[in-house]
PDB file of N, CA and C in Angstrom:
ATOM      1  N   UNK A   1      76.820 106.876  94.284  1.00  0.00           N
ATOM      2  CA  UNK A   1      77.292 105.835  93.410  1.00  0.00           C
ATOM      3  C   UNK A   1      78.045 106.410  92.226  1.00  0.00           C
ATOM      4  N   UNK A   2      77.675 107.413  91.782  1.00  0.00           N
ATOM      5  CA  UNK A   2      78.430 108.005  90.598  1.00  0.00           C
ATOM      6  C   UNK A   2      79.203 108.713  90.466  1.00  0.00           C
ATOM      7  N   UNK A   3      79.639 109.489  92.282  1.00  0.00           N
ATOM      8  CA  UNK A   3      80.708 109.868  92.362  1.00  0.00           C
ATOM      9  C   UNK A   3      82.236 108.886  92.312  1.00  0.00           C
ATOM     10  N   UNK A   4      81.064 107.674  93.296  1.00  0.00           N
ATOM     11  CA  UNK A   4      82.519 106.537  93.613  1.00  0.00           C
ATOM     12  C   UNK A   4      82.800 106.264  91.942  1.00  0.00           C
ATOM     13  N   UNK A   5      81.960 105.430  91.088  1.00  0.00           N
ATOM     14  CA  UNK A   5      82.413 104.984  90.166  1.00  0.00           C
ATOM     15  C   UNK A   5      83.405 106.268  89.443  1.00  0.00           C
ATOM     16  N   UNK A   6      83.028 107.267  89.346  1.00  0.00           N
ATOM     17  CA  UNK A   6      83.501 107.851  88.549  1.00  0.00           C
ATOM     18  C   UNK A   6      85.117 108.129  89.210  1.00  0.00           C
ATOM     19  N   UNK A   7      85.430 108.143  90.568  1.00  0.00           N
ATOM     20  CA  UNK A   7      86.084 108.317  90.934  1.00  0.00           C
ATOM     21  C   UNK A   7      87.546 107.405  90.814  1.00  0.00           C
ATOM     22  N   UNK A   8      86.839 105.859  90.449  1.00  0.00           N
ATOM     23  CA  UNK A   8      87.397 104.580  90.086  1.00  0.00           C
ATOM     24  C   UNK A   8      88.527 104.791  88.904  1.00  0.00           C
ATOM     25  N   UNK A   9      87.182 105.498  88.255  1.00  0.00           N
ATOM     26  CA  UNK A   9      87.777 105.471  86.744  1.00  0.00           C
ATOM     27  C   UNK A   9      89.129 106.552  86.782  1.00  0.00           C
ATOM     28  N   UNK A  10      88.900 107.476  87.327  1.00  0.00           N
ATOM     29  CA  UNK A  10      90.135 108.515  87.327  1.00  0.00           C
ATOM     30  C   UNK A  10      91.101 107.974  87.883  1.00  0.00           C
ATOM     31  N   UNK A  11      91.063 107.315  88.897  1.00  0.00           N
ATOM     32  CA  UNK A  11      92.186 106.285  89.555  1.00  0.00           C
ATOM     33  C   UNK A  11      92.739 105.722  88.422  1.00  0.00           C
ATOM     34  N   UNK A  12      92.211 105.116  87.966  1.00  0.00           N
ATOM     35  CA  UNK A  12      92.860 104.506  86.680  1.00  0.00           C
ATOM     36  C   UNK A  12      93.387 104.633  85.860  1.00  0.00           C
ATOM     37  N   UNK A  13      92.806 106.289  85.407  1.00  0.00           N
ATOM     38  CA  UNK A  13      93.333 106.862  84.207  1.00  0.00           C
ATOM     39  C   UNK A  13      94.340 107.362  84.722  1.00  0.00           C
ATOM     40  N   UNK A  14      94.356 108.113  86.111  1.00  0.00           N
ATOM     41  CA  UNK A  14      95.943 108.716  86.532  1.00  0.00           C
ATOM     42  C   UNK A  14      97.030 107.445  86.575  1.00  0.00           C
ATOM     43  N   UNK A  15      96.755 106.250  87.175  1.00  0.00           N
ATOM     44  CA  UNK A  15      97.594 105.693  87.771  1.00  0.00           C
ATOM     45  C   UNK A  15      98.194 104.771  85.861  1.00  0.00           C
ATOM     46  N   UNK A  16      97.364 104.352  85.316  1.00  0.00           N
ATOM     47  CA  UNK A  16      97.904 104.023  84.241  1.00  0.00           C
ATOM     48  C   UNK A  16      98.748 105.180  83.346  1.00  0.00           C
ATOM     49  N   UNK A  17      98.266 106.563  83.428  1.00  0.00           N
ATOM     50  CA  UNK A  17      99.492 107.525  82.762  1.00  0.00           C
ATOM     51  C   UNK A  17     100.339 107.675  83.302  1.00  0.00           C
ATOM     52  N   UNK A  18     100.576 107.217  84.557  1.00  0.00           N
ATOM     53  CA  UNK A  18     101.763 107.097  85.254  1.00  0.00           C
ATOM     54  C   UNK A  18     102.497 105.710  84.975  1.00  0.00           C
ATOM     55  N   UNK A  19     102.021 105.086  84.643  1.00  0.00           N
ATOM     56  CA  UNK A  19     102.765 103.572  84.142  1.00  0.00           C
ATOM     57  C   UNK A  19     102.661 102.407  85.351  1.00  0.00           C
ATOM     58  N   UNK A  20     101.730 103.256  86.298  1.00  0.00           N
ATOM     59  CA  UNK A  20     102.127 101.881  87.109  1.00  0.00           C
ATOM     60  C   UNK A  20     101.257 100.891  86.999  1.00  0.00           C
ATOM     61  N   UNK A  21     101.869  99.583  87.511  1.00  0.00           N
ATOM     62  CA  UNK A  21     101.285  98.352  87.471  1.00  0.00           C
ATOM     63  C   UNK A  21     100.271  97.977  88.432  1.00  0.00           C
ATOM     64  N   UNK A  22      99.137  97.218  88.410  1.00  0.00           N
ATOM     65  CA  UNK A  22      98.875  96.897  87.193  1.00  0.00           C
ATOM     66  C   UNK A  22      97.953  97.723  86.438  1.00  0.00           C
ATOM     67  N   UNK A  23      97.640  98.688  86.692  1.00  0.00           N
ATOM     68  CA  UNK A  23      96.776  99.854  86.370  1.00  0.00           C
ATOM     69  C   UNK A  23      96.935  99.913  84.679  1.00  0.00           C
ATOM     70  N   UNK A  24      97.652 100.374  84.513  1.00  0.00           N
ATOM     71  CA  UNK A  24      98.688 100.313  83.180  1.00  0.00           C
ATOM     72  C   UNK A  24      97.911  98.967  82.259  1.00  0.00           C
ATOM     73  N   UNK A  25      98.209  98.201  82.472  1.00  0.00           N
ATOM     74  CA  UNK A  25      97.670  96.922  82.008  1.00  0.00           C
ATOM     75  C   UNK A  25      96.630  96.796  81.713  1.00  0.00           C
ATOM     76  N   UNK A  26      95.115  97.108  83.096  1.00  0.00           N
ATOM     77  CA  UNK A  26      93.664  97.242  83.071  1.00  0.00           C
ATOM     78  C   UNK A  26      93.077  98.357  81.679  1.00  0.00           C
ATOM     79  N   UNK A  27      94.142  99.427  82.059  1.00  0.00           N
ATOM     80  CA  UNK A  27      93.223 100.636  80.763  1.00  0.00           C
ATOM     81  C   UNK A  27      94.076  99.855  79.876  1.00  0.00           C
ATOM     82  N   UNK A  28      95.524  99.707  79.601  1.00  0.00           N
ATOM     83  CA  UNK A  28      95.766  99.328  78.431  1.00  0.00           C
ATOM     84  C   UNK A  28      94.310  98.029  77.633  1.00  0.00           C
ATOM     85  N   UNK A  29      93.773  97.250  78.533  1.00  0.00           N
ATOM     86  CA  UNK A  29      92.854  96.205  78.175  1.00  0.00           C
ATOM     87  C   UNK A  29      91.456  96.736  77.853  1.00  0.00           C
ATOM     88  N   UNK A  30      91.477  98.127  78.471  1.00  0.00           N
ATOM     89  CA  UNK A  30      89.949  98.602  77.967  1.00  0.00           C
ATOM     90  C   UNK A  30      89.195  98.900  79.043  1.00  0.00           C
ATOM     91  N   UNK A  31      89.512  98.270  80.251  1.00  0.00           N
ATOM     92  CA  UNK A  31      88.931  98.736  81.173  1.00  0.00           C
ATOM     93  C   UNK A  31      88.120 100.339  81.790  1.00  0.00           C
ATOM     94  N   UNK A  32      89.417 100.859  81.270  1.00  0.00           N
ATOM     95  CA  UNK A  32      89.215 102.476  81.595  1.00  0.00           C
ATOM     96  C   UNK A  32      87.996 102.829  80.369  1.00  0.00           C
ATOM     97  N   UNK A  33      87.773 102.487  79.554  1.00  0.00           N
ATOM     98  CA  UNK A  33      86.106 102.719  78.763  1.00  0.00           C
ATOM     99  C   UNK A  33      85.091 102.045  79.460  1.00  0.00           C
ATOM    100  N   UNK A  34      85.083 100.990  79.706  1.00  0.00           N
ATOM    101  CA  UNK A  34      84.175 100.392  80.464  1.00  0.00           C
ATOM    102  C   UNK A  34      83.987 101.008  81.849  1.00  0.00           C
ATOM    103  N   UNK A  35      84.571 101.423  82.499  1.00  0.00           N
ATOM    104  CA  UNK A  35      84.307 102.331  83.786  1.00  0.00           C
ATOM    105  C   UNK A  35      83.617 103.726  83.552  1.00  0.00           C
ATOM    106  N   UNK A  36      84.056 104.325  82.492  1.00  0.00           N
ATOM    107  CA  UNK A  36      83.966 105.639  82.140  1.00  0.00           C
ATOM    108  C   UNK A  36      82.381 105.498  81.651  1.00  0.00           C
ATOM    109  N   UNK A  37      82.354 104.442  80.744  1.00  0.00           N
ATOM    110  CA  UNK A  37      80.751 104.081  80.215  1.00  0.00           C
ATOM    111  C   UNK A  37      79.930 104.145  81.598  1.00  0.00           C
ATOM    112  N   UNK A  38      80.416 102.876  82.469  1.00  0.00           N
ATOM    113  CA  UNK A  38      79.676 102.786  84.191  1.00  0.00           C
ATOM    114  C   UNK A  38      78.965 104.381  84.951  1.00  0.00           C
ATOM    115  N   UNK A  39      80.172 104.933  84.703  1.00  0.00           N
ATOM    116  CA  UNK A  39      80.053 106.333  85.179  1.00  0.00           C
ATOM    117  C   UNK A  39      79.046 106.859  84.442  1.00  0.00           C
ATOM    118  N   UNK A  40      79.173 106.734  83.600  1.00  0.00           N
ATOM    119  CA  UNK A  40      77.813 107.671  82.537  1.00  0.00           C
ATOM    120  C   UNK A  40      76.924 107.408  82.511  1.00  0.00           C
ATOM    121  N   UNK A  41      76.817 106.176  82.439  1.00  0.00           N
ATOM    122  CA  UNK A  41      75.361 105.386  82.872  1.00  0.00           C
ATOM    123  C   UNK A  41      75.172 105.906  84.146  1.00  0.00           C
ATOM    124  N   UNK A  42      75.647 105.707  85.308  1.00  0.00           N
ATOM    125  CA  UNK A  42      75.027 106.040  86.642  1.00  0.00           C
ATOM    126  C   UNK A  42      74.782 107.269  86.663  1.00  0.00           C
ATOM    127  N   UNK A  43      75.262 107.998  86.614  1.00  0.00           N
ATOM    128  CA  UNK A  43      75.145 109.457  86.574  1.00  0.00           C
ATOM    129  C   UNK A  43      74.105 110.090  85.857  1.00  0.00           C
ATOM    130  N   UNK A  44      74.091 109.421  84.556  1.00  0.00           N
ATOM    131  CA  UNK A  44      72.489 109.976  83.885  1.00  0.00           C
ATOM    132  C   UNK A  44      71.315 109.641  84.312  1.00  0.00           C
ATOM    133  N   UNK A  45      71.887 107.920  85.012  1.00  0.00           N
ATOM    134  CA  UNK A  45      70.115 107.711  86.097  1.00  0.00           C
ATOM    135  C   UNK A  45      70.112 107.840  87.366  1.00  0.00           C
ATOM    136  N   UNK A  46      70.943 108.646  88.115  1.00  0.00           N
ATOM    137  CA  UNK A  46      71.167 108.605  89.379  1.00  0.00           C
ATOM    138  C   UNK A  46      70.155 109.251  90.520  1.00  0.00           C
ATOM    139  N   UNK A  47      68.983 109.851  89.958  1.00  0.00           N
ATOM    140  CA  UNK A  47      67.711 109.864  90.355  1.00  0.00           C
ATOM    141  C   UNK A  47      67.231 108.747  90.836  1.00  0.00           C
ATOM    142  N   UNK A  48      67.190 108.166  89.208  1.00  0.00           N
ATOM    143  CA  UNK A  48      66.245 106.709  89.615  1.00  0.00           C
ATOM    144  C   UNK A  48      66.594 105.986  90.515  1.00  0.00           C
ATOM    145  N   UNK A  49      67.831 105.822  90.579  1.00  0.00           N
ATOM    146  CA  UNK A  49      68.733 104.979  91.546  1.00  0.00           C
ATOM    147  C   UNK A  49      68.600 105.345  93.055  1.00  0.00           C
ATOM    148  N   UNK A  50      68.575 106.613  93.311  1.00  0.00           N
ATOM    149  CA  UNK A  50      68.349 107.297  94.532  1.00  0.00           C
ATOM    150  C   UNK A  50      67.016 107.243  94.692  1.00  0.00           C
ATOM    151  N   UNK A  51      66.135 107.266  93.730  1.00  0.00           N
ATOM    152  CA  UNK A  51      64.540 107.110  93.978  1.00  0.00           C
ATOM    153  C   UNK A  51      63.998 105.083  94.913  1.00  0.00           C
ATOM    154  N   UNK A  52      64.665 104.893  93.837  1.00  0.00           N
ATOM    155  CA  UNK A  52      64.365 103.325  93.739  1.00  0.00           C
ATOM    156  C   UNK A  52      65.138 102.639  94.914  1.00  0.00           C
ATOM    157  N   UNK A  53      66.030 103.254  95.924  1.00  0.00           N
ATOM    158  CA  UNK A  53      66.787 102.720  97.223  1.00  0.00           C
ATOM    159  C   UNK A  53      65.992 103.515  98.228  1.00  0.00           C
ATOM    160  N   UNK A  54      65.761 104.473  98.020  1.00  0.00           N
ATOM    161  CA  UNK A  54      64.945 105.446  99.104  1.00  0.00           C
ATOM    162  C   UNK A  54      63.572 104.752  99.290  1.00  0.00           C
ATOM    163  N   UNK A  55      63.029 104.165  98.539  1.00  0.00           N
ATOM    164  CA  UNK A  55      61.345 103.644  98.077  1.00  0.00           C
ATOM    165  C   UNK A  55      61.506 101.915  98.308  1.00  0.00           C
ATOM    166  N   UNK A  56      62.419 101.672  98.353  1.00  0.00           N
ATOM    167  CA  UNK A  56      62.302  99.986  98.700  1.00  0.00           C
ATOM    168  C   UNK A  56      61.580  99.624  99.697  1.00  0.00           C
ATOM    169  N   UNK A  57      61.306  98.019  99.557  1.00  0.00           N
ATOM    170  CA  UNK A  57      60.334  98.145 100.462  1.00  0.00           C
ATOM    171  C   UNK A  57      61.179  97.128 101.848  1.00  0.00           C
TER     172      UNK A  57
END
């Protein structure tokens, strides 16, 4: 999960420094923090996350 998200976010950040649309638009709006936050969050609990899908019942 925290590879994909994080992977999202770089999409974004490349494709908006490249100017293209609508990419460009999304980070210009903030998006690209809000993903980057996503990423950080998952990644710091990505134990739990892997604990808590492995353990379901």
């Amino acid at each position: 999960m925290g590879r994909r998200t994080r992977a999202l976010h770089d999409f974004l950040r490349d494709q908006a420094a490249q100017g293209v649309r609508p990419w460009a638009r999304l980070w210009a709006e903030g998006h690209g923090a809000a993903g980057r936050s996503d990423a950080e969050h998952i990644e710091q609990h990505e134990a739990h996350w892997t604990h808590a899908l492995r353990n379901a019942p």
